[in-house]
Structure formats: C-alpha cells, structure tokens
C-alpha atoms as a PDB file:
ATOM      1  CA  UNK A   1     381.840  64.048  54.476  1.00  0.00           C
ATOM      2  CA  UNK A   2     384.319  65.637  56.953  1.00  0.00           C
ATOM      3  CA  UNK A   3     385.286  61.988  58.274  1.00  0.00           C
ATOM      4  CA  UNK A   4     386.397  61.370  54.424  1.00  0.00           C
ATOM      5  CA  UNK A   5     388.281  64.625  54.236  1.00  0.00           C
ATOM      6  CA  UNK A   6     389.712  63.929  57.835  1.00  0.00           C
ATOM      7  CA  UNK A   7     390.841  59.972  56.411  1.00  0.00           C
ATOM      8  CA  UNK A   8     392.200  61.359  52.846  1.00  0.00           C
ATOM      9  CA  UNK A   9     394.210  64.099  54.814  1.00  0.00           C
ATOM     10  CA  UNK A  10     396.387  61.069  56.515  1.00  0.00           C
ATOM     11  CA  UNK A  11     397.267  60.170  53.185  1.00  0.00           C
ATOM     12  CA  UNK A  12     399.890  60.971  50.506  1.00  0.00           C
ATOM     13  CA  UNK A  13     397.178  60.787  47.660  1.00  0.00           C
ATOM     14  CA  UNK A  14     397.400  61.763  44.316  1.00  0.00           C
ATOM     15  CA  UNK A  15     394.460  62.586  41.739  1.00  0.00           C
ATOM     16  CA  UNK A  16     393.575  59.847  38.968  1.00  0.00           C
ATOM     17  CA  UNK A  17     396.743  58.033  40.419  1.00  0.00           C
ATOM     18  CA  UNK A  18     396.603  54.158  40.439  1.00  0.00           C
ATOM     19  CA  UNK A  19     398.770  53.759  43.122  1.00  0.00           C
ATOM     20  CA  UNK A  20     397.211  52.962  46.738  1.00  0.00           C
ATOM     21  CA  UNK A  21     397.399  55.493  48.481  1.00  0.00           C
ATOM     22  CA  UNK A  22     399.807  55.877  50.941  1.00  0.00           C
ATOM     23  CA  UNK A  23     399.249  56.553  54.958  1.00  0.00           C
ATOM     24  CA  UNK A  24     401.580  59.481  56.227  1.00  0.00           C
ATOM     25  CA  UNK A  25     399.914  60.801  59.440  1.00  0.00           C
ATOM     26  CA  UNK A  26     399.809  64.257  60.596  1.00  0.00           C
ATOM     27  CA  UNK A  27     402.485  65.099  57.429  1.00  0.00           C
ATOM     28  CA  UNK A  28     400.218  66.852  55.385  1.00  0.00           C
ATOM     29  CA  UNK A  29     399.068  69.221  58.309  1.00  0.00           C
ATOM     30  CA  UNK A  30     402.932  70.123  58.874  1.00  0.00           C
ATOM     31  CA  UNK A  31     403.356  70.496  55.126  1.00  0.00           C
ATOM     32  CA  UNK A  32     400.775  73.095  55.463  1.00  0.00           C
ATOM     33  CA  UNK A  33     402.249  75.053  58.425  1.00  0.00           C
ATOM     34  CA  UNK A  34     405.519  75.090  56.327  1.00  0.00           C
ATOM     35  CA  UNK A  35     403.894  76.764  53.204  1.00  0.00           C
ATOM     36  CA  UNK A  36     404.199  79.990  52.054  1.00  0.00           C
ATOM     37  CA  UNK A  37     400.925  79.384  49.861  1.00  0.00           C
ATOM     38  CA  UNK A  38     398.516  78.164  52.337  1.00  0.00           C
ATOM     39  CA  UNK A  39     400.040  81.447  54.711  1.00  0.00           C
ATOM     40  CA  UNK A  40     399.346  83.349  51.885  1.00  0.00           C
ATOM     41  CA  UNK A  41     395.888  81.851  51.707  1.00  0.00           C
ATOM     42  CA  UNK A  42     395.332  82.507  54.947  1.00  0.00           C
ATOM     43  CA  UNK A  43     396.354  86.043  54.745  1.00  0.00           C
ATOM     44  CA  UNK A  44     394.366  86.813  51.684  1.00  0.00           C
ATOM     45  CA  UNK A  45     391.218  84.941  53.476  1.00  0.00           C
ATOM     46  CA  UNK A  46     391.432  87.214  56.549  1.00  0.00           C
ATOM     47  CA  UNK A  47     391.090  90.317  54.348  1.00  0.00           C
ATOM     48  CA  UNK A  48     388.688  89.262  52.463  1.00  0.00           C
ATOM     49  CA  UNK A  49     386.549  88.508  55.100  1.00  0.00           C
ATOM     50  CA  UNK A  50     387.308  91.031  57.420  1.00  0.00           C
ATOM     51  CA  UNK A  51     386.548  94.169  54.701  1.00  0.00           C
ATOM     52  CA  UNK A  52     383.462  92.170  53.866  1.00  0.00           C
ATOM     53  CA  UNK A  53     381.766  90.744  56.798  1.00  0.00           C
ATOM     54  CA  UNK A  54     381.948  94.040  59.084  1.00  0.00           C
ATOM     55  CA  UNK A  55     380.340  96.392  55.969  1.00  0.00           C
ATOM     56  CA  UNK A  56     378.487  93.760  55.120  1.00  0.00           C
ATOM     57  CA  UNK A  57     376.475  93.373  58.568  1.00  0.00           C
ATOM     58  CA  UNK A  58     376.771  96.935  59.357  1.00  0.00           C
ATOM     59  CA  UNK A  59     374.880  98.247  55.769  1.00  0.00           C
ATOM     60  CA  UNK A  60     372.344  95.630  56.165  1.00  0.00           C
ATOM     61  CA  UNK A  61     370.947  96.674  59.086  1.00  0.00           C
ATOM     62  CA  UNK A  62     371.053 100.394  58.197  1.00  0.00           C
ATOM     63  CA  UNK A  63     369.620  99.051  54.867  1.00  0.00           C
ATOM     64  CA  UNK A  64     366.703  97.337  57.048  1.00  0.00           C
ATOM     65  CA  UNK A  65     366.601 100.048  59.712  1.00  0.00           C
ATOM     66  CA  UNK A  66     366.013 102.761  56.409  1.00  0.00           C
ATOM     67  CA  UNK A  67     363.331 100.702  54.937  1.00  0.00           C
ATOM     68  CA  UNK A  68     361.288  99.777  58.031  1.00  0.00           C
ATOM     69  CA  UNK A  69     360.670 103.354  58.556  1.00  0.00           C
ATOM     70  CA  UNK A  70     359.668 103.926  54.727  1.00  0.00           C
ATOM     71  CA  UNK A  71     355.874 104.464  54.509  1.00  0.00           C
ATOM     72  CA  UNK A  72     356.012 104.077  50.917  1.00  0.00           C
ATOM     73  CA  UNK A  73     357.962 101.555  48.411  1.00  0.00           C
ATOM     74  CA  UNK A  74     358.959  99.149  50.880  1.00  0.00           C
ATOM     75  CA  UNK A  75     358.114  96.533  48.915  1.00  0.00           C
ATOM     76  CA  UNK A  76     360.109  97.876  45.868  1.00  0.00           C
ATOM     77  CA  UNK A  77     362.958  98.518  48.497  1.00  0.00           C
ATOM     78  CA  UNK A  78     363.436  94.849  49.082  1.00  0.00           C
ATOM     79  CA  UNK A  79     363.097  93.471  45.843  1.00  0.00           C
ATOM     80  CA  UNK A  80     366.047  96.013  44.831  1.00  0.00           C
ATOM     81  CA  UNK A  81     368.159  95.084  47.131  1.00  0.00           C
ATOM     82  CA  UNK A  82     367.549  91.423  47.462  1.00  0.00           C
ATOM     83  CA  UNK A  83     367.166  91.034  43.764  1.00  0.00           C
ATOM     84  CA  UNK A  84     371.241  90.488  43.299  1.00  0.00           C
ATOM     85  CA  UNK A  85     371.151  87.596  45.861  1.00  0.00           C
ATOM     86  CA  UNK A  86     369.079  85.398  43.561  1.00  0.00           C
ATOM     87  CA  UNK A  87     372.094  86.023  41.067  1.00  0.00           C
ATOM     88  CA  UNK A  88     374.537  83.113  40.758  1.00  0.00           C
ATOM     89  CA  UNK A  89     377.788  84.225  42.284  1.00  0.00           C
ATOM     90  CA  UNK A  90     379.262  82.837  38.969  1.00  0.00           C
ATOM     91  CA  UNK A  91     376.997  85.310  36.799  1.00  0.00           C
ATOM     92  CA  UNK A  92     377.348  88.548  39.484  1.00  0.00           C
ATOM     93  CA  UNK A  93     381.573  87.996  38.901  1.00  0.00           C
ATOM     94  CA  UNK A  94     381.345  87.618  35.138  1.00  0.00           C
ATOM     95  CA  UNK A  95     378.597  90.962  35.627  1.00  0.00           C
ATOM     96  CA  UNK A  96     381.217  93.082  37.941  1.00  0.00           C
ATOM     97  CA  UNK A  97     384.132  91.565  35.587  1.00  0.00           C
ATOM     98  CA  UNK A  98     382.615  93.612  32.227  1.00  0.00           C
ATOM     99  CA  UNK A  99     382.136  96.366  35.242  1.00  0.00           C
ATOM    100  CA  UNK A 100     386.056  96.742  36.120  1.00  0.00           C
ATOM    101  CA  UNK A 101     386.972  96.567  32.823  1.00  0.00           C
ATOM    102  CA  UNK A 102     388.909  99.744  32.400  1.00  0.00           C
ATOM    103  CA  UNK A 103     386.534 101.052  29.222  1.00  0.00           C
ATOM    104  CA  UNK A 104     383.673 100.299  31.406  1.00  0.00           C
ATOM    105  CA  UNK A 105     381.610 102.115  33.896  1.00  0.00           C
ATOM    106  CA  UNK A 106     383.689 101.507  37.526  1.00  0.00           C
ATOM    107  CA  UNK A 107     386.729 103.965  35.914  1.00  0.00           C
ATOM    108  CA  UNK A 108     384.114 106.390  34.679  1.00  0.00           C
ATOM    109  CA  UNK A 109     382.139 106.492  37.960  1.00  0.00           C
ATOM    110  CA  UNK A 110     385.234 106.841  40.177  1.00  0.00           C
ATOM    111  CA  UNK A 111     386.761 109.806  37.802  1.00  0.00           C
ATOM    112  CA  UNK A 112     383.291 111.612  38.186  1.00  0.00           C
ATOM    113  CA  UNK A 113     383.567 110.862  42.180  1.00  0.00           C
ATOM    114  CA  UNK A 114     387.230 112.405  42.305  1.00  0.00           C
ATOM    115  CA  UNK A 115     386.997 115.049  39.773  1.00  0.00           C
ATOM    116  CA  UNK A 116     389.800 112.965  37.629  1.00  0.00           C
ATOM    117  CA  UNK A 117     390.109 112.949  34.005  1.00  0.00           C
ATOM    118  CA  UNK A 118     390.874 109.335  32.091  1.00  0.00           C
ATOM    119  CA  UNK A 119     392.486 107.552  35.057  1.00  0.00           C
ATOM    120  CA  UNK A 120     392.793 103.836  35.092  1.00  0.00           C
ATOM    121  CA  UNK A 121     392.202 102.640  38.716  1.00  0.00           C
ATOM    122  CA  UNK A 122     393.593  99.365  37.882  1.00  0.00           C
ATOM    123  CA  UNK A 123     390.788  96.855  39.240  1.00  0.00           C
ATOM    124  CA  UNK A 124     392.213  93.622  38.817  1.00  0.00           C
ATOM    125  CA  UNK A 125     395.769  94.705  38.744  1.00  0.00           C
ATOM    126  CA  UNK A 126     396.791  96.699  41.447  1.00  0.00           C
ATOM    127  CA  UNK A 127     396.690  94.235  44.377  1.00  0.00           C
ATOM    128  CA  UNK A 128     394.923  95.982  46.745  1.00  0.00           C
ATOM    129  CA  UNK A 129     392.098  97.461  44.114  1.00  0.00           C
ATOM    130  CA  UNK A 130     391.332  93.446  43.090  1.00  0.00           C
ATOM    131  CA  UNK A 131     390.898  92.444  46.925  1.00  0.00           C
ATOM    132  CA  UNK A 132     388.808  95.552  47.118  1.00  0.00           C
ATOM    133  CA  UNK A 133     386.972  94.747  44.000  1.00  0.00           C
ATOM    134  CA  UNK A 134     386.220  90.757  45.255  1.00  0.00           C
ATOM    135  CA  UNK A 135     384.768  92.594  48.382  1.00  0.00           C
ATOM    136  CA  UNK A 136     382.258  94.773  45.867  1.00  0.00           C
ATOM    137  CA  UNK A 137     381.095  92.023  44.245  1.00  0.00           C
ATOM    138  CA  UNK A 138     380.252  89.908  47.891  1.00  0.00           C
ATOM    139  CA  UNK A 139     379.050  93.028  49.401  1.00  0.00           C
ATOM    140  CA  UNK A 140     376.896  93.671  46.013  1.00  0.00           C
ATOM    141  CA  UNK A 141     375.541  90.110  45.796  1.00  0.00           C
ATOM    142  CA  UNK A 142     374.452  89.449  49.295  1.00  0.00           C
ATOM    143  CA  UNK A 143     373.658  93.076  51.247  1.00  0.00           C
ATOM    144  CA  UNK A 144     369.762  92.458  49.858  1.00  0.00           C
ATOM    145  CA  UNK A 145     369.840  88.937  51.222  1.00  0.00           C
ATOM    146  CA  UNK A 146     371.135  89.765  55.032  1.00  0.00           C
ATOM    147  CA  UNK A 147     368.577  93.082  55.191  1.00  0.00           C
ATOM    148  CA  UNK A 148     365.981  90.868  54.054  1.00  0.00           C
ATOM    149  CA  UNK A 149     366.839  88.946  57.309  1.00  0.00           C
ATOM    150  CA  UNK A 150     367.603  91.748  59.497  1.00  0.00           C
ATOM    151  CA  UNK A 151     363.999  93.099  58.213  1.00  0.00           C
ATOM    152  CA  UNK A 152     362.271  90.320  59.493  1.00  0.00           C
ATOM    153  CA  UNK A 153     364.023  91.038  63.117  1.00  0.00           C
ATOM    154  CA  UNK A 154     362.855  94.339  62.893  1.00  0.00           C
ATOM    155  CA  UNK A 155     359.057  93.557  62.483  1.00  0.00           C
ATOM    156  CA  UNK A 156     358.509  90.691  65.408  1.00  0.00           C
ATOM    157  CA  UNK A 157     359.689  93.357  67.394  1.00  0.00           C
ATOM    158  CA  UNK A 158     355.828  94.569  69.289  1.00  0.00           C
ATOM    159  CA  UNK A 159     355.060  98.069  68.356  1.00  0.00           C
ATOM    160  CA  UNK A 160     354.185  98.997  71.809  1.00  0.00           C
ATOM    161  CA  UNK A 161     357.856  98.948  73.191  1.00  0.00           C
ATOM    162  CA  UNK A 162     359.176 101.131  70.581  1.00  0.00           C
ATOM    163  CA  UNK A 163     355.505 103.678  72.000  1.00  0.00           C
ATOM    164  CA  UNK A 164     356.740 103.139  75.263  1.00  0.00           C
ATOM    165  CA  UNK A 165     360.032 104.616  74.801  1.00  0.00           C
ATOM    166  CA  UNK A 166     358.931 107.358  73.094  1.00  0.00           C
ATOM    167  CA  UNK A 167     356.458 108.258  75.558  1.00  0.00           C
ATOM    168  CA  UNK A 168     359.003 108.459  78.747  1.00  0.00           C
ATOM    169  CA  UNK A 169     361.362 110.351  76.404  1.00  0.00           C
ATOM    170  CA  UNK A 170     363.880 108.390  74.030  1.00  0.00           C
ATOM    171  CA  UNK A 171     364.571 109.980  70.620  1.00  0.00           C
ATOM    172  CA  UNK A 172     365.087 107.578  67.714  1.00  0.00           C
ATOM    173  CA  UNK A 173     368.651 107.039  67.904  1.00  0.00           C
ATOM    174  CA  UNK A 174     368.004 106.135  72.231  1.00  0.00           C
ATOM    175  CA  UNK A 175     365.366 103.854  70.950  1.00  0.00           C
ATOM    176  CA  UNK A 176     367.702 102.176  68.753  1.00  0.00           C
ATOM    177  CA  UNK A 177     370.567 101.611  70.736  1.00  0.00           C
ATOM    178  CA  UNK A 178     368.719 100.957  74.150  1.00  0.00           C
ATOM    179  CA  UNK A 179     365.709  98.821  72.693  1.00  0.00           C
ATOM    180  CA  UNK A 180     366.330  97.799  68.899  1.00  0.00           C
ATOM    181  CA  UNK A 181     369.574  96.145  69.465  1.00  0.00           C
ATOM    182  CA  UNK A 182     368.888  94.615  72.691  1.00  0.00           C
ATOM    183  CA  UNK A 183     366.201  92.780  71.038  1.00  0.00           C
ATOM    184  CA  UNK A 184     367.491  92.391  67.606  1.00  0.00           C
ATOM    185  CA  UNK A 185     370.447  89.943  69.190  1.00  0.00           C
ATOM    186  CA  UNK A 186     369.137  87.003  67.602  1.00  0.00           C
ATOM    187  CA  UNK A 187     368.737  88.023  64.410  1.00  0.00           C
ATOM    188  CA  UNK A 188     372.077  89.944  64.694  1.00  0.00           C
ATOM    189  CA  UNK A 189     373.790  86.369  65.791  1.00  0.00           C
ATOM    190  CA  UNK A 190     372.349  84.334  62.903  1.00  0.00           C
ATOM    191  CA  UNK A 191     373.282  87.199  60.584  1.00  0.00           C
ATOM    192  CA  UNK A 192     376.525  87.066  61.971  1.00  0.00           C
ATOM    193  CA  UNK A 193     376.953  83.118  61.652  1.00  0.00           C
ATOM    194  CA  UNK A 194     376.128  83.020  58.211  1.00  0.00           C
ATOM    195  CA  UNK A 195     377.904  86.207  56.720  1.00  0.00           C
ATOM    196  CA  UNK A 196     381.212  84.695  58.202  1.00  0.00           C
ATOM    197  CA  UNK A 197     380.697  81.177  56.803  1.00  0.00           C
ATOM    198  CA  UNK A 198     379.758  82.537  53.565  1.00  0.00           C
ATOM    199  CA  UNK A 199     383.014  85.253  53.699  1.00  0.00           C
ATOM    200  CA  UNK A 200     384.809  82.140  54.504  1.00  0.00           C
ATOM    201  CA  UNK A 201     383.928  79.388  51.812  1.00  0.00           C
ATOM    202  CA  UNK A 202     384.252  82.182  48.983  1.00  0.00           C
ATOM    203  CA  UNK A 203     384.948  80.841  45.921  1.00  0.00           C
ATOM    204  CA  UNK A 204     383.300  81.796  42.966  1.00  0.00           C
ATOM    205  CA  UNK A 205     384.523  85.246  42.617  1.00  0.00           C
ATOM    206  CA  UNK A 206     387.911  84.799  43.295  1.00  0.00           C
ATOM    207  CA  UNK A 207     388.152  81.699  40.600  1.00  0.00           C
ATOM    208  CA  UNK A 208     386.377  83.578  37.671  1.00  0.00           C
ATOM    209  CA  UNK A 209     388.719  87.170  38.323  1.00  0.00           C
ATOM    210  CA  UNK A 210     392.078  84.586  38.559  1.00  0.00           C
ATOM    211  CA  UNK A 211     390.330  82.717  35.035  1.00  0.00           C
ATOM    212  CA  UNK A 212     390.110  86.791  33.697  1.00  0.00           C
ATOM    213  CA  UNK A 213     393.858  86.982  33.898  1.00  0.00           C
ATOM    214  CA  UNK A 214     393.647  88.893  37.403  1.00  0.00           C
ATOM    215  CA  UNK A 215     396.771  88.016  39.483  1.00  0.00           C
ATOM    216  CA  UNK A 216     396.370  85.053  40.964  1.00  0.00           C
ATOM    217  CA  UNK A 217     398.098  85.865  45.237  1.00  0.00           C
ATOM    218  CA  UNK A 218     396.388  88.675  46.304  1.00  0.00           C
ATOM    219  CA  UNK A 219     393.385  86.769  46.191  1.00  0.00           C
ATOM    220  CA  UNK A 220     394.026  83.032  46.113  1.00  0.00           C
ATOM    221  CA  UNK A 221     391.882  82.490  49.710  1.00  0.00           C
ATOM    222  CA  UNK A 222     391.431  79.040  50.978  1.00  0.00           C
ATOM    223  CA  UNK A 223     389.250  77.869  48.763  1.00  0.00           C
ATOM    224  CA  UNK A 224     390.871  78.486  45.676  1.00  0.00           C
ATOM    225  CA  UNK A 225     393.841  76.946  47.226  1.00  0.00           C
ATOM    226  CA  UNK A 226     392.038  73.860  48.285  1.00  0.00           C
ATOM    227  CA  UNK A 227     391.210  73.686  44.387  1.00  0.00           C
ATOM    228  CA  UNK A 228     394.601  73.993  42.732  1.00  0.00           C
ATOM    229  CA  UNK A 229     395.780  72.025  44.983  1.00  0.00           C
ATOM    230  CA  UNK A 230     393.733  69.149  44.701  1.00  0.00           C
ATOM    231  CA  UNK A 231     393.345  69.542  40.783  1.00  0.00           C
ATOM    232  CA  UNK A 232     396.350  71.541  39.432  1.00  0.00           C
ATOM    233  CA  UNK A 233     398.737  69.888  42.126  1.00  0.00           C
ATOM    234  CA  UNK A 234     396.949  66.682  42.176  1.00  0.00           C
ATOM    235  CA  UNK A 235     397.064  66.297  45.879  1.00  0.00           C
ATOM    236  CA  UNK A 236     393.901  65.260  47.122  1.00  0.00           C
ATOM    237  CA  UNK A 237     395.707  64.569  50.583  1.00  0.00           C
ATOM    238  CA  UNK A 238     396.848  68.110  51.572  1.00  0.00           C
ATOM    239  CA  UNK A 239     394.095  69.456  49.571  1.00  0.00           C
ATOM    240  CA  UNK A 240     391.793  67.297  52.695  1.00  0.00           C
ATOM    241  CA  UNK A 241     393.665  68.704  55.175  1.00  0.00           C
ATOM    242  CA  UNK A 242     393.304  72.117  54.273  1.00  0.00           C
ATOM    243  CA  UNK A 243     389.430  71.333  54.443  1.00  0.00           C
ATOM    244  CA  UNK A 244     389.667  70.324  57.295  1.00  0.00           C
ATOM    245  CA  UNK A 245     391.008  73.042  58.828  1.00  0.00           C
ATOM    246  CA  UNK A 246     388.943  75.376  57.489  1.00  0.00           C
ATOM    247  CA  UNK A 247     386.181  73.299  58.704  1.00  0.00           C
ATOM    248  CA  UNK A 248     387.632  73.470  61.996  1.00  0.00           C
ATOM    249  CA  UNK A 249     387.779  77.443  61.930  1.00  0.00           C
ATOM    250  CA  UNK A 250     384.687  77.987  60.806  1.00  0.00           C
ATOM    251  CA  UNK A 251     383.384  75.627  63.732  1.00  0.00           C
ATOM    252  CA  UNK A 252     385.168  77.546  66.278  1.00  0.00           C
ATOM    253  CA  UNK A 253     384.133  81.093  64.887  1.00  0.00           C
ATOM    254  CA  UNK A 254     380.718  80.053  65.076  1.00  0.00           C
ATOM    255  CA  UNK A 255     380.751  78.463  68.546  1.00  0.00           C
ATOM    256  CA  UNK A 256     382.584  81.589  70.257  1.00  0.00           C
ATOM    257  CA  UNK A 257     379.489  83.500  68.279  1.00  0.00           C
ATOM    258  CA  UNK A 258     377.027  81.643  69.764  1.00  0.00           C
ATOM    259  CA  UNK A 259     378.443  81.616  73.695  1.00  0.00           C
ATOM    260  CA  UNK A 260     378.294  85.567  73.411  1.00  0.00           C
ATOM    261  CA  UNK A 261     375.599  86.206  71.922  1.00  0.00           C
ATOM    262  CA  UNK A 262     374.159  83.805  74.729  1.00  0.00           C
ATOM    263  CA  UNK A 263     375.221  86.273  77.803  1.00  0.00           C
ATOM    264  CA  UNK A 264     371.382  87.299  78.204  1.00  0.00           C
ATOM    265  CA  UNK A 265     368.106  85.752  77.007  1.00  0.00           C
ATOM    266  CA  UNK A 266     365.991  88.570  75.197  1.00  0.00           C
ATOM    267  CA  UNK A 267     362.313  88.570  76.349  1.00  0.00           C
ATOM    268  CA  UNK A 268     359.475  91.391  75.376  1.00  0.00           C
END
C-alpha cells in the first residue's frame, strides 16, 4: 500500500478525473513544504499528540500500578476502565460531543470545580478548549485499553523480587522506581509504540467535532488534511504524499523508540 501512495505522490492526480494522470516528481512534496495548511497540520498534530500521549502513558500506569495493589474489585476496575476502548471512536466523539454541549454536563461539572456560576467554557469554540477537548475524548477512550496492557507487565513480574526488596529495606515508592520500572521496560516500549501511532493517525474525533460546526484549524491534524485534500480538493497526488510522510514519521518515531529502549536487556 505505501508503494501506491509513494507512485500516486509523483503524480499531479485528480479524483474521478479522466485525464491520465500526469508525472511531476518530487512537486507535490515541495508543494507541501510551501503550505501554510499542511504547517498548520503539522502544528495542530504535535499538540495533539504531545498533551495526549505523555498523560496518556503516565495515567495508565498509575491506573495499573492502583489496581494491582487492590485486594478487592480488580476485576470491576478493569472492565471500568477498559470498557470505553471497545467504544467506536466515532460513537465516544458523538458521546463527548452531547457532553461539551454548553447545556450539558462538562459546563456544569467545571462551574462546580471552580466555584463559578453559569459560565460557558466554550468547548468547541475557544481554540485551545477544542484541542483540549479532542485530547479528553483520546485520553477517555483509550486510558482502559493501555492499563489493561501495562497490567499485564505488572503481573509476569515474580513476586519474590518485589519480597526481596522489601526485606533488605526498600519502601514502595524505592521498589517502584529501582525494580518496577527496570523491569516493566518492555511493556513501557510497546505502550509507548502504539500510543504514539494511534496519537498520530487520529482521525475520528477531529472529523465528527469539524462535521459539529467546531472550527475547523485548531484541529485539522494530518489526517483530516490528508482527507480534504484528497476528497474536498480532489488531489489524490499531494493527498499521497502527505501519507507518505506521515508514514515516514511514524517509522522513525518508532525506530528511535525501539534503539533506546534497547540500551539493556531486562532479565529476572
């Protein structure tokens, strides 16, 4: 598939167009560099990710940390938590949409939180409350799914270690930092690998809250812009390119992941 995308992006190419299409080289990749959208798409996918990936792999391992060392309801603990992730991403936006709404329960839980009186925080007008709110709704939908992973790290970790350490001395916080997250590097790196890809081919969200009337920039990531490209614009050419690219990111991301988390094998 990337081979096609890689051959189309050579191309001037236009959607349902009858006319062959027409070979233009590296063009469409300078075209790119020269727009102000696909900066702008850039920009907008760098927040994104950043304010979701961090939280995102930070909470779930709190999350799994917190319900490893429940005695009771763990079971109910996961299926709370992971429950969302089964959600489409197309139903958990349409579900957070009625949320923001300013009649609905996101105003009335942040006036409680502030001790404010009928303000309207402006979800999916203010520019920076909408790329906060597309972060809510990622962070909502998939925190369950990365403790769920993070809690099966946890457990193939031998019981004796974490006795050991206790018995020469280490409190729970030493045993966490000196022996948890020594061993808990390969979970930590496949974690890591997968939130970023999935920060990083958002879509779904960011379509249905532009389809909602929410303002189309502050959130128009790569993605989206890959998509009105290709079918508002009707350039399938640059619309390849950008994939491309994107592919090419997420490629490198993962590699440099990979070669640190490699430093050190982890043995019990």
């Amino acid at each position: 598939m990337l081979s096609g995308f890689g051959f189309v992006s050579l191309y001037k190419k236009e959607l349902l167009s009858l006319e062959a299409p027409k070979f233009i080289g590296l063009r469409n990749y300078v075209r790119l560099l020269e727009s102000d959208s696909f900066w702008n798409s850039v920009i907008a996918t760098l927040k994104f990710a950043v304010g979701t990936f961090v939280p995102m792999v930070v909470f779930s391992l709190l999350l799994a940390t917190f319900i490893l060392g429940r005695k009771r309801f763990q079971k109910l603990f996961q299926v709370v938590y992971y429950s969302p992730a089964i959600m489409q991403s197309a139903v958990a936006a349409l579900v957070w949409l009625i949320i923001f709404d300013p009649r609905s329960i996101a105003n009335q839980f942040m006036n409680f939180v502030l001790n404010t009186k009928g303000v309207d925080y402006k979800w999916l007008v203010n520019e920076n409350m909408l790329v906060l709110s597309t972060i809510i709704v990622y962070f909502w939908k998939y925190i369950g799914y990365f403790t769920v992973l993070f809690l099966a790290g946890l457990a193939s970790i031998p019981r004796e270690i974490h006795e050991a350490a206790r018995i020469d001395g280490a409190n729970r916080f030493q045993d966490f930092i000196y022996i948890t997250l020594p061993l808990l590097k390969p979970t930590t790196t496949l974690v890591s690998v997968v939130a970023m890809i999935q920060c990083l081919r958002t879509f779904s969200t960011q379509y249905l809250f532009v389809q909602a009337g929410a303002s189309v920039k502050p959130i128009e990531v790569i993605t989206l812009n890959i998509y009105h490209t290709a079918i508002r614009d009707r350039n399938i050419g640059r619309a390849s390119a950008m994939s491309v690219l994107l592919f090419l990111v997420i490629m490198i991301l993962t590699i440099i992941q990979l070669r640190v988390s490699k430093s050190e094998e982890v043995q019990y």
